[in-house]
C-alpha atoms as a PDB file:
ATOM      1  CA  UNK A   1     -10.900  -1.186 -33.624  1.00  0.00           C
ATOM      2  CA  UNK A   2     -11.344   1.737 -36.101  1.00  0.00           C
ATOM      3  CA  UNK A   3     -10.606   0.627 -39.740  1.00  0.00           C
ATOM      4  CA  UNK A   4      -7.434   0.209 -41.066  1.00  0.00           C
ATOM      5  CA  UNK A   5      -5.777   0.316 -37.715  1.00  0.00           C
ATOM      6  CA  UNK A   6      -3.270  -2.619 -36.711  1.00  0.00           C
ATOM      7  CA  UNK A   7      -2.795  -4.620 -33.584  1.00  0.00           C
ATOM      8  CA  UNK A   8       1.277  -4.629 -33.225  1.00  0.00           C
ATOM      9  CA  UNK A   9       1.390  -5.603 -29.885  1.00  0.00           C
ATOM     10  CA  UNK A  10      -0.743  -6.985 -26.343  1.00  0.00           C
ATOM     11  CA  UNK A  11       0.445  -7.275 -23.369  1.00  0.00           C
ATOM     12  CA  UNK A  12      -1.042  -8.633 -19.785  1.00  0.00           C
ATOM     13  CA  UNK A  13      -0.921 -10.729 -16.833  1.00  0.00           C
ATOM     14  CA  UNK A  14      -1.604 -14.607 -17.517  1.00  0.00           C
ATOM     15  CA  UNK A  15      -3.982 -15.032 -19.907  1.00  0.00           C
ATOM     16  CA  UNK A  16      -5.455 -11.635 -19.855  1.00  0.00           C
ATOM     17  CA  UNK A  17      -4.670  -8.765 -22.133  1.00  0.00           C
ATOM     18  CA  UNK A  18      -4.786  -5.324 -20.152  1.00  0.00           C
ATOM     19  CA  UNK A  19      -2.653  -3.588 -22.648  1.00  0.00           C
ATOM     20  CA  UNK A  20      -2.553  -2.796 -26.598  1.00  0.00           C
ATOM     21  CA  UNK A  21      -0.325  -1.513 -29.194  1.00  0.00           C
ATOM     22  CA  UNK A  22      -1.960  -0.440 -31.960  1.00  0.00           C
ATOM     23  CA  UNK A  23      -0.561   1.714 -35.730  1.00  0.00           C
ATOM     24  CA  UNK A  24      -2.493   4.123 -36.902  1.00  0.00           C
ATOM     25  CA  UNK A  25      -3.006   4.469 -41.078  1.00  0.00           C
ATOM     26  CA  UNK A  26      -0.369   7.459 -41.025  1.00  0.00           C
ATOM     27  CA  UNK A  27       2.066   5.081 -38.957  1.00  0.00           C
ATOM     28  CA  UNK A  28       1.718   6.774 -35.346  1.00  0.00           C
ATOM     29  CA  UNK A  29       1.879   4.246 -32.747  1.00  0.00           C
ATOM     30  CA  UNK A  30      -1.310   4.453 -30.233  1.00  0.00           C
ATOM     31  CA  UNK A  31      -1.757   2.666 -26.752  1.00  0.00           C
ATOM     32  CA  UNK A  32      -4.835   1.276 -25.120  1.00  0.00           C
ATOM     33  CA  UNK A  33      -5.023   0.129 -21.595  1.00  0.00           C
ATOM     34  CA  UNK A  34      -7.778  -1.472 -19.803  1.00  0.00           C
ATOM     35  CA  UNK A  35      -7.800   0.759 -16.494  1.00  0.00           C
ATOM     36  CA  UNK A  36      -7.155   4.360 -18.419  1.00  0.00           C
ATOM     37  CA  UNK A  37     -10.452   3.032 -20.994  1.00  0.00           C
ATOM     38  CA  UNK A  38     -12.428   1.942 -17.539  1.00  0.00           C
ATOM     39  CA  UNK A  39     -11.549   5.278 -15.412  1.00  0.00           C
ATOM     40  CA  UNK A  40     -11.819   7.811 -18.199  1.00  0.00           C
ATOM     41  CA  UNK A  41     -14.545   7.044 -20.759  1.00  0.00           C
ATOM     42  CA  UNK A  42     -17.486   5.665 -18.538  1.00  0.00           C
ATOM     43  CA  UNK A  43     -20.679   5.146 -20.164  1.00  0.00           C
ATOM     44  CA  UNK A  44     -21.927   5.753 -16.744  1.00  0.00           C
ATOM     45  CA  UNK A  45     -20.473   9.689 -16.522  1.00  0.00           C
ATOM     46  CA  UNK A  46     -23.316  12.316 -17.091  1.00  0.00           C
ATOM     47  CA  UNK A  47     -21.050  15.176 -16.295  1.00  0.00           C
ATOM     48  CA  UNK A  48     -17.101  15.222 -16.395  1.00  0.00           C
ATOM     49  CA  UNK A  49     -16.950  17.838 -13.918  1.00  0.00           C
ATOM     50  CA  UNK A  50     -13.680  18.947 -12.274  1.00  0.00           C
ATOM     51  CA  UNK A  51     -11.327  16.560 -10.390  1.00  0.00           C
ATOM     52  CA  UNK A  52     -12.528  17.306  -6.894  1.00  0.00           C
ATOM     53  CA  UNK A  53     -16.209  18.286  -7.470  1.00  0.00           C
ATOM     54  CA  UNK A  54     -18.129  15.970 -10.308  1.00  0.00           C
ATOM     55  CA  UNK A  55     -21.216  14.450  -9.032  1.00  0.00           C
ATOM     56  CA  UNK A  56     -22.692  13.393 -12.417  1.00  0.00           C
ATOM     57  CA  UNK A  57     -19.140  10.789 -12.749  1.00  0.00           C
ATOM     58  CA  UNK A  58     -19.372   7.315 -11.563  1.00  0.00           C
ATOM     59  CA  UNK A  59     -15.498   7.624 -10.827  1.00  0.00           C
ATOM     60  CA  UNK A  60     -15.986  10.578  -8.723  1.00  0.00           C
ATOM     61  CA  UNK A  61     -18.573   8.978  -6.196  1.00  0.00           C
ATOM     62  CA  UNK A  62     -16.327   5.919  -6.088  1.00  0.00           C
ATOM     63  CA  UNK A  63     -13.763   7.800  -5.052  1.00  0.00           C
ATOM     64  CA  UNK A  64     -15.981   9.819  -2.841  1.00  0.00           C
ATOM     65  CA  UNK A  65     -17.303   6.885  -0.839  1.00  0.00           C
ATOM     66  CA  UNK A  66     -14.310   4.427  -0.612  1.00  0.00           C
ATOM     67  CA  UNK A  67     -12.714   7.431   1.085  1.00  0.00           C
ATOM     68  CA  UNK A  68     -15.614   7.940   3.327  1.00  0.00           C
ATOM     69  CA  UNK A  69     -15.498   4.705   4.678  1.00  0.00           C
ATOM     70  CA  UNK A  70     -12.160   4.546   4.355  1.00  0.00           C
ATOM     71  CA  UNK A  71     -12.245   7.413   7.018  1.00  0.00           C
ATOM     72  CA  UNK A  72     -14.698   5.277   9.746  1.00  0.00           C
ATOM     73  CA  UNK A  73     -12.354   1.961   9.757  1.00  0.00           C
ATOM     74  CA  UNK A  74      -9.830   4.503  10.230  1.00  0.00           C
ATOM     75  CA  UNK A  75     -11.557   6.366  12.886  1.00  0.00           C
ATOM     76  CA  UNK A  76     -13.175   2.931  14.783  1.00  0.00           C
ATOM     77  CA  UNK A  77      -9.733   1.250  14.646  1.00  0.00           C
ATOM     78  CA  UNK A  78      -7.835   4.926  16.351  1.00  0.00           C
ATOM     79  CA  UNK A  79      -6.260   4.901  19.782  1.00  0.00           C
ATOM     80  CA  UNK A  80      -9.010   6.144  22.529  1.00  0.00           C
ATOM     81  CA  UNK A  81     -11.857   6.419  20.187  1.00  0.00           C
ATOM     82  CA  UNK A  82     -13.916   3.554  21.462  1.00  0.00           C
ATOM     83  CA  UNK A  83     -12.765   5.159  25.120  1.00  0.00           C
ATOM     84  CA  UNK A  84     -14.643   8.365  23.641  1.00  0.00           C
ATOM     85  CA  UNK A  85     -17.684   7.250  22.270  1.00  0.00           C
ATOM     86  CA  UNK A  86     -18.126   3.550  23.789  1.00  0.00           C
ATOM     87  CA  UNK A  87     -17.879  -0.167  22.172  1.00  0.00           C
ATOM     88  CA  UNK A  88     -21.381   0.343  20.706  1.00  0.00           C
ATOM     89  CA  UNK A  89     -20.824   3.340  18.700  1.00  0.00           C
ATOM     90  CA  UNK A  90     -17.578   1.763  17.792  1.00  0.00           C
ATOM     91  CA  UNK A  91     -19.486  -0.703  16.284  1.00  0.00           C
ATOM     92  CA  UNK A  92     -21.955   1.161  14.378  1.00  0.00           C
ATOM     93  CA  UNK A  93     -18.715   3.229  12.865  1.00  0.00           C
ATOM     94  CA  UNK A  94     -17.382   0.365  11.631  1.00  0.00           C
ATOM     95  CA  UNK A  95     -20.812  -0.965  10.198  1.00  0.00           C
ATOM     96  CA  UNK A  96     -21.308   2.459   8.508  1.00  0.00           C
ATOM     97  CA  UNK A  97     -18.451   2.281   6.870  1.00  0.00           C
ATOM     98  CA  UNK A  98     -18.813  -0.807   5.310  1.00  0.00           C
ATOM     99  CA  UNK A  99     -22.172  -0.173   3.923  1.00  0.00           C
ATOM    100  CA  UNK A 100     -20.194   3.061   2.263  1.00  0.00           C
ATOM    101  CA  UNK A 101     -17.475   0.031   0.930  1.00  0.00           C
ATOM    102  CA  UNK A 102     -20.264  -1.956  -0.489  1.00  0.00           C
ATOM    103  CA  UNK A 103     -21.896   1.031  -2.184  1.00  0.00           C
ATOM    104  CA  UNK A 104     -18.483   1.836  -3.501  1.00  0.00           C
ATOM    105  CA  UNK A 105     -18.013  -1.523  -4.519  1.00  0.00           C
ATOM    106  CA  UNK A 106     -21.130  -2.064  -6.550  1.00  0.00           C
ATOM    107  CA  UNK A 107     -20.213   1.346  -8.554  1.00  0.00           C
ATOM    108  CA  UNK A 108     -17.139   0.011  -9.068  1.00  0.00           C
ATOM    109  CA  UNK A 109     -18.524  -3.113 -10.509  1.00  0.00           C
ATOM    110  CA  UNK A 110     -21.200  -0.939 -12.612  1.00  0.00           C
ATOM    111  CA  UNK A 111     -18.117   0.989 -13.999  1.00  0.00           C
ATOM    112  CA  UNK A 112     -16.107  -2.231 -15.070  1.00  0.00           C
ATOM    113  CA  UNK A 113     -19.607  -3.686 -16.920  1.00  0.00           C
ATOM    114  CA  UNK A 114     -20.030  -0.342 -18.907  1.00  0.00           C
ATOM    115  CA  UNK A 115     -16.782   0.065 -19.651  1.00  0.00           C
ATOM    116  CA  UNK A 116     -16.639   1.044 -23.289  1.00  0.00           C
ATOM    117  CA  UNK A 117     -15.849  -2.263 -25.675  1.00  0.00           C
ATOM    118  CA  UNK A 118     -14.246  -0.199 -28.643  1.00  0.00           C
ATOM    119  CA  UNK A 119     -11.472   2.270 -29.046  1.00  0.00           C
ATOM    120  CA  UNK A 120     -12.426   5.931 -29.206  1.00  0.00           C
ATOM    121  CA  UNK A 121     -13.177   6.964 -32.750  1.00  0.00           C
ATOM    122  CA  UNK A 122     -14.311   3.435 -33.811  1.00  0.00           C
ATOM    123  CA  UNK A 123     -17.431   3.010 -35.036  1.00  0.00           C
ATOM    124  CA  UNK A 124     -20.331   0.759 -32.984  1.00  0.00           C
ATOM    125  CA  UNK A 125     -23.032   1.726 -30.722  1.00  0.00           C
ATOM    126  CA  UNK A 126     -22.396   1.668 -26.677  1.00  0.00           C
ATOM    127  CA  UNK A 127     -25.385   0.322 -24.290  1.00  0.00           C
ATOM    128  CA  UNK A 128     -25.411   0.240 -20.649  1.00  0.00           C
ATOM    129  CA  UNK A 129     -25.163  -2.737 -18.537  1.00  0.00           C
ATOM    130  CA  UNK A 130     -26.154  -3.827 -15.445  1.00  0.00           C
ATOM    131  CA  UNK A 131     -24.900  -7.552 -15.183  1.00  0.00           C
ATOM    132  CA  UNK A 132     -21.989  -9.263 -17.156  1.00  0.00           C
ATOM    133  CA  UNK A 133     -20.496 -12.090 -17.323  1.00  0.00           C
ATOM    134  CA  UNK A 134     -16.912 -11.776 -18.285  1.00  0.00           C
ATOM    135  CA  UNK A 135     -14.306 -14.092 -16.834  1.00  0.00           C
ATOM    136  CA  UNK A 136     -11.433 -13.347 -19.646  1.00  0.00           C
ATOM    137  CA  UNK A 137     -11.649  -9.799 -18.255  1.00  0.00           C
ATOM    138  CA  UNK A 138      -8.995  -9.122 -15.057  1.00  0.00           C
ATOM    139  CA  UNK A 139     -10.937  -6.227 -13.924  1.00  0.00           C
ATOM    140  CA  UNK A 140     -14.347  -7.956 -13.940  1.00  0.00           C
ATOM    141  CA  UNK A 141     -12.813 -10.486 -11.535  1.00  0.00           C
ATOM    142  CA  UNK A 142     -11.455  -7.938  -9.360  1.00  0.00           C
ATOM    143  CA  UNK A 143     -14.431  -5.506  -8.817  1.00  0.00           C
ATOM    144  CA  UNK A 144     -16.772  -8.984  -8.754  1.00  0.00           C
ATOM    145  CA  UNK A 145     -14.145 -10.698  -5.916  1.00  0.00           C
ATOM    146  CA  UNK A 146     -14.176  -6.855  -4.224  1.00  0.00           C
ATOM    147  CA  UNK A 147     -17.904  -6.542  -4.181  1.00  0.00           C
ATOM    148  CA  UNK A 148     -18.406  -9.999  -2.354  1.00  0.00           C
ATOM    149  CA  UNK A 149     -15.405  -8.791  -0.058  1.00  0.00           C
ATOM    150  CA  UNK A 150     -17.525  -5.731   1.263  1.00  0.00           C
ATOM    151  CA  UNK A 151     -20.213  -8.167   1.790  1.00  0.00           C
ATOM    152  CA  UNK A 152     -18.535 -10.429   3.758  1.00  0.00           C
ATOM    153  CA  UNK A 153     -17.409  -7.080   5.936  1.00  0.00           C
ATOM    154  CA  UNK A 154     -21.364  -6.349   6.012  1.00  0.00           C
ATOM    155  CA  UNK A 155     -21.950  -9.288   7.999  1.00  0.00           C
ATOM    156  CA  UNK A 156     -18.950  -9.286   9.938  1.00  0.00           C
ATOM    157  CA  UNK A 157     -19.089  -5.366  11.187  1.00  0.00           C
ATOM    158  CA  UNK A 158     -23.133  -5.894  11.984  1.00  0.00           C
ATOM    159  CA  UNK A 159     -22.482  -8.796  14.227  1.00  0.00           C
ATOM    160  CA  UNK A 160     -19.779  -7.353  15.551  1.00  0.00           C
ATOM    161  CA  UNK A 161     -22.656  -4.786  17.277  1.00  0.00           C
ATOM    162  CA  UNK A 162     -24.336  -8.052  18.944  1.00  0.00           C
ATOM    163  CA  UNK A 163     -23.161  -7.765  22.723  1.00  0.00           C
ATOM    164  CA  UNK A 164     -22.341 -10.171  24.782  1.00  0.00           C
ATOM    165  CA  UNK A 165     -21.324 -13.054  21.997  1.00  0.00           C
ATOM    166  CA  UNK A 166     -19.532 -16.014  23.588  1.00  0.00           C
ATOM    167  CA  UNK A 167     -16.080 -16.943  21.568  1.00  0.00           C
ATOM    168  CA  UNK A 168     -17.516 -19.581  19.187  1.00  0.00           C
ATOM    169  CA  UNK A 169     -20.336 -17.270  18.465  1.00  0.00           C
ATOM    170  CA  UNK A 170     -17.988 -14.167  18.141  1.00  0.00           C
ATOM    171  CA  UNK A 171     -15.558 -16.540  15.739  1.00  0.00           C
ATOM    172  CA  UNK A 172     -18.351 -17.935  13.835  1.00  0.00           C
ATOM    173  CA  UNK A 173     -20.323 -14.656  13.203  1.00  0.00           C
ATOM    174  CA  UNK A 174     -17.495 -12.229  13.461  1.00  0.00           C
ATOM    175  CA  UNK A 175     -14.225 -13.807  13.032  1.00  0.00           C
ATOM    176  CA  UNK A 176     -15.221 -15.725   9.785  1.00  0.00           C
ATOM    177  CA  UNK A 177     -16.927 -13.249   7.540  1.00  0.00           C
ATOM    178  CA  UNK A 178     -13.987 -10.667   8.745  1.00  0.00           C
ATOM    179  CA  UNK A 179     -11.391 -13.324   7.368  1.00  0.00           C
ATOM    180  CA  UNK A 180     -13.030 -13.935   4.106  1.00  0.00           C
ATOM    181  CA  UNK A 181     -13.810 -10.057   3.405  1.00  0.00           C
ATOM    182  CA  UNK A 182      -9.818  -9.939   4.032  1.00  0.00           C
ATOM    183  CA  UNK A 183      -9.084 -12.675   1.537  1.00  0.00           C
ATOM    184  CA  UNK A 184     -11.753 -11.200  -0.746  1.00  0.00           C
ATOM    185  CA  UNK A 185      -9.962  -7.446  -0.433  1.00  0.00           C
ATOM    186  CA  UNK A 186      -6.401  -9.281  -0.584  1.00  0.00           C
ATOM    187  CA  UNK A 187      -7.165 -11.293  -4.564  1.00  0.00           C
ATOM    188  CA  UNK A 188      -9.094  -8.690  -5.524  1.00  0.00           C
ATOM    189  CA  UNK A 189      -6.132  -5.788  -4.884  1.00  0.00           C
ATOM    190  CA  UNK A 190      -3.639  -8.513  -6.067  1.00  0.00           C
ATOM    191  CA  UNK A 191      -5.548  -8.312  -9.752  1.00  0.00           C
ATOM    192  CA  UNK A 192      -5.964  -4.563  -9.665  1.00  0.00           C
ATOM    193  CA  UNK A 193      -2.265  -4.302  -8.804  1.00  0.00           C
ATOM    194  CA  UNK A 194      -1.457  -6.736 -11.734  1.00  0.00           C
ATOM    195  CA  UNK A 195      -3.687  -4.900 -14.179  1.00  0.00           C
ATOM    196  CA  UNK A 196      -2.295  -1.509 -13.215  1.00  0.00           C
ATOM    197  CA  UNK A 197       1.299  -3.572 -13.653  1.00  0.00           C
ATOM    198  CA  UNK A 198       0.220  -5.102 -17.197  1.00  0.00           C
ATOM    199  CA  UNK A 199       1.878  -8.488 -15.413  1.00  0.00           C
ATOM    200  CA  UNK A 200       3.153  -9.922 -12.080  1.00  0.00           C
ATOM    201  CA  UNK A 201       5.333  -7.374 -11.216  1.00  0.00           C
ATOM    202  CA  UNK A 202       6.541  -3.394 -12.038  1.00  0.00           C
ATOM    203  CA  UNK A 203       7.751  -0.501 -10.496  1.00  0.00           C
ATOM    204  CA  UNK A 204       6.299   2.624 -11.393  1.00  0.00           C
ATOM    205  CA  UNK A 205       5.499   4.900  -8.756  1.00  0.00           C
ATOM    206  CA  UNK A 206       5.569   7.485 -11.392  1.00  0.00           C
ATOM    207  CA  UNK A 207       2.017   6.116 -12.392  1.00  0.00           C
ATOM    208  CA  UNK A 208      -1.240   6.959 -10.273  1.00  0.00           C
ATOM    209  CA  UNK A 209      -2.906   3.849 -11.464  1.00  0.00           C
ATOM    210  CA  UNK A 210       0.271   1.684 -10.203  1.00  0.00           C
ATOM    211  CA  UNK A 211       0.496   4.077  -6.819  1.00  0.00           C
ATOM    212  CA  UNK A 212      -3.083   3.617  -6.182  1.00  0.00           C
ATOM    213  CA  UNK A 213      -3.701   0.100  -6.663  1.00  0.00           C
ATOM    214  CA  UNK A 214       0.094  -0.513  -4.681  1.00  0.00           C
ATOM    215  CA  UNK A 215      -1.737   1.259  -1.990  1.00  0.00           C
ATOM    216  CA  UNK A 216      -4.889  -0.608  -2.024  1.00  0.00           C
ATOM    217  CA  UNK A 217      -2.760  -4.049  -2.212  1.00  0.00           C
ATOM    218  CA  UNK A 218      -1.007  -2.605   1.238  1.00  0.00           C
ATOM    219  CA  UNK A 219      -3.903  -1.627   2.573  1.00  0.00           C
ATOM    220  CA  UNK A 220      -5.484  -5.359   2.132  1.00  0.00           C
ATOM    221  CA  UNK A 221      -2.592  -6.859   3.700  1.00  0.00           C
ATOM    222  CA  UNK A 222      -2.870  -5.057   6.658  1.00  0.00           C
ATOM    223  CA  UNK A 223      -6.463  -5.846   7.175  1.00  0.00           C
ATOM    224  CA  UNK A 224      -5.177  -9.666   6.926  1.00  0.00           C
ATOM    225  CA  UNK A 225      -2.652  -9.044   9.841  1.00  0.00           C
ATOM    226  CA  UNK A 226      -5.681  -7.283  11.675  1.00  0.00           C
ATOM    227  CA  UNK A 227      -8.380 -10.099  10.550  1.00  0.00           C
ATOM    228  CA  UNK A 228      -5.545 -12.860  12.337  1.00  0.00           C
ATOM    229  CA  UNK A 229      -5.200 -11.057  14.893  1.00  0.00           C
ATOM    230  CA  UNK A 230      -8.687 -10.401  16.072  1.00  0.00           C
ATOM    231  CA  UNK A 231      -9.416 -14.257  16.183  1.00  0.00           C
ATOM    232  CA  UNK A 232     -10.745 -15.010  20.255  1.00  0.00           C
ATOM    233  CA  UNK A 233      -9.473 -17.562  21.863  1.00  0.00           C
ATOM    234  CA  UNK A 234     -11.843 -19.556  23.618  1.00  0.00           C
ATOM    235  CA  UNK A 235      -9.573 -19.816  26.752  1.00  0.00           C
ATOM    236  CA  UNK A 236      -9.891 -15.955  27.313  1.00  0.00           C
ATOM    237  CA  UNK A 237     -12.061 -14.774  25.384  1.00  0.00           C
ATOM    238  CA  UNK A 238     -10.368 -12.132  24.100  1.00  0.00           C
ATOM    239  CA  UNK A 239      -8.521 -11.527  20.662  1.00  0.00           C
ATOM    240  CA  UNK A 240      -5.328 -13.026  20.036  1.00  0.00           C
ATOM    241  CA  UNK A 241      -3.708  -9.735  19.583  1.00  0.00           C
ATOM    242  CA  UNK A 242      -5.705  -6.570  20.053  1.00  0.00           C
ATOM    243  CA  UNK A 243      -3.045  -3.976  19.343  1.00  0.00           C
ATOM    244  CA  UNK A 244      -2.035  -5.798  16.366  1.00  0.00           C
ATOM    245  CA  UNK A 245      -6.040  -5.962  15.147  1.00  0.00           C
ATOM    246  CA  UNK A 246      -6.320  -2.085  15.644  1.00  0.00           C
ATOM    247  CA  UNK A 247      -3.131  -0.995  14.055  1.00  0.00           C
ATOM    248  CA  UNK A 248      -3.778  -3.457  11.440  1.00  0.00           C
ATOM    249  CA  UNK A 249      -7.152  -1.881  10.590  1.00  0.00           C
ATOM    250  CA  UNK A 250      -5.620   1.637  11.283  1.00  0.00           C
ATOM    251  CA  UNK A 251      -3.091   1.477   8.721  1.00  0.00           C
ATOM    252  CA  UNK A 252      -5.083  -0.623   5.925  1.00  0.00           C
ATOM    253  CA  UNK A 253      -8.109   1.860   6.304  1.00  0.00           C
ATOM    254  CA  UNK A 254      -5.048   5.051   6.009  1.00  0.00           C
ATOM    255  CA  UNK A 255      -4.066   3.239   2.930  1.00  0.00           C
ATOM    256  CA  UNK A 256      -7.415   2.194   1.379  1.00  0.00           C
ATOM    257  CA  UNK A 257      -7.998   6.453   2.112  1.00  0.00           C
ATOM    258  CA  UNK A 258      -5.204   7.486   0.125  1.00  0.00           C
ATOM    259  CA  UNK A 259      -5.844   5.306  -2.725  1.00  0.00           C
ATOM    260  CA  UNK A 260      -9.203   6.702  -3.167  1.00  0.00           C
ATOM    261  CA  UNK A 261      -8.414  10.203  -2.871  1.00  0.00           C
ATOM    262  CA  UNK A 262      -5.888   9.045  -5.623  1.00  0.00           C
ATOM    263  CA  UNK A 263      -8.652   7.909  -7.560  1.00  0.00           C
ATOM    264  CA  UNK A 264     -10.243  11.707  -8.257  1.00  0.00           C
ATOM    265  CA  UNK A 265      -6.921  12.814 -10.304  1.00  0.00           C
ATOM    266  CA  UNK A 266      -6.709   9.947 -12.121  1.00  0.00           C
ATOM    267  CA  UNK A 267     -10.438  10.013 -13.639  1.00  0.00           C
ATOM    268  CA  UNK A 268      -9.314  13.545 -14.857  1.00  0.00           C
ATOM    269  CA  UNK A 269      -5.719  13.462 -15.530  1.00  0.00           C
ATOM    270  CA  UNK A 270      -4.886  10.284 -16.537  1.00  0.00           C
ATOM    271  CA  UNK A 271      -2.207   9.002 -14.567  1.00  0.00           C
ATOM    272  CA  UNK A 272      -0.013   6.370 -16.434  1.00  0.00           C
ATOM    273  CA  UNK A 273       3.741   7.384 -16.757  1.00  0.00           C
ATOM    274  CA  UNK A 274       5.290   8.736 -20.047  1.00  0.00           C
ATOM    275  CA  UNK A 275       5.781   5.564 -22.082  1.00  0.00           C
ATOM    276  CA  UNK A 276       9.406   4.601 -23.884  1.00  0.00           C
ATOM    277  CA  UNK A 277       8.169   4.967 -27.197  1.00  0.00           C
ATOM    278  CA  UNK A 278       6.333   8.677 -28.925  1.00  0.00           C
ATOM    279  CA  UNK A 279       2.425   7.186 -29.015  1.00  0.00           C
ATOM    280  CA  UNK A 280      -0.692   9.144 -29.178  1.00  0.00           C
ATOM    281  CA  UNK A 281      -3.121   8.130 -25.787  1.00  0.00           C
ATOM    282  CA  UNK A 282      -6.726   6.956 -26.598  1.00  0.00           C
ATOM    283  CA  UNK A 283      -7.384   5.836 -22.812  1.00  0.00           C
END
């Protein structure tokens, strides 16, 4: 905290502090929030660049690749695709797109470790990081919980390519990685949501960083319903509901699409709505 500066005010979900109040020495008020000092001053950024075109920003590519594979669930999960192009390039969409989650996802955790520990204009030296360990941080938990998510979708989309699985196998090598990558995506959009919300609950639609995480949080719930639904039953073998499974992944891959095309504007532009009170914006 630069000198003479005073904490009026913190505010947060539990036990975690996602947003400060803070009085400058000529008495102007000045808020700090833990999302705007993540997406905007990366220690990771090279280049600033332009909203849509800024390849030296760590926000950018995150952006960039959540929507790509964003954009193959989408396209793996749509009506008369796998009629098109056949179950085994169906498959290898849907790996494909999860390796371009997990890349996302381990940018995303980069940006959270080098987020910038100090408010702009106070004095100490910044150093990059590759591995924290931060568990009083909300954002830490959700890239870390978001990162083993994609993982689990790794395993789940690879074996998914393995023909000719019986319905243990398929529930075992499938079915179970698929359901824990959903609960992974599910908490880990939960505390984004409740960052972006500075508690348990707002409405702000007004406010990219609320819009885009409300998205996200959508978007994980539908891959739940899908992730349920694809479970085989052994009598069949067959998924429990396959229309539910695809529209499930349709709409949570549309959403998780969205979001991070949401994510360019708000690197650049900020995206938090007007506050209540006049302040000056540090983040």
């Amino acid at each position: 905290m630069p000198e003479q500066w005073d904490r009026v005010d913190a505010s947060g979900p539990g036990p975690f502090v996602t947003r400060e109040t803070y009085r400058r020495p000529d008495g102007r008020l000045v808020t700090w929030t833990s999302r705007s000092q993540r997406k905007q001053h990366s220690l990771l950024d090279t280049g600033r660049g332009s909203t849509w075109w800024a390849p030296g920003a760590v926000g950018w590519w995150i952006g960039v690749l959540f929507a790509v594979g964003s954009t193959c669930f989408a396209l793996g999960a749509a009506p008369r695709y796998v009629d098109a192009v056949g179950v085994a390039a169906d498959g290898v969409t849907f790996f494909v797109g999860s390796l371009f989650f997990t890349t996302a996802a381990a940018l995303q955790y980069l940006e959270v470790a080098n987020a910038p520990r100090t408010l702009p204009g106070a004095a100490g030296s910044e150093r990059r990081r590759f591995v924290t360990w931060e568990p009083h941080r909300i954002d830490w938990w959700a890239a870390v919980v978001q990162l083993a998510g994609t993982l689990f979708f790794n395993l789940s989309t690879f074996d998914e390519m393995l023909q000719h699985l019986s319905a243990s196998q398929s529930d075992r090598l499938v079915w179970t990685p698929d359901a824990l990558g959903s609960v992974c995506f599910l908490v880990a959009s939960g505390l984004a949501w409740a960052e972006a919300c500075h508690g348990f609950w707002s409405w702000r639609p007004r406010s990219l960083p609320w819009l885009i995480t409300a998205l996200n949080l959508a978007g994980s719930i539908a891959f739940g319903a899908s992730a349920v639904a694809s479970y085989v039953v052994p009598v069949t073998d067959q998924p429990r509901n396959a229309t539910l499974m695809n529209l499930g992944t349709f709409v949570g891959a549309i959403a998780f699409l969205i979001g991070a095309a949401l994510l360019l504007p708000e690197r650049t532009q900020g995206g938090d709505a007007p506050p209540a009170k006049p302040e000056a914006a540090v983040g």
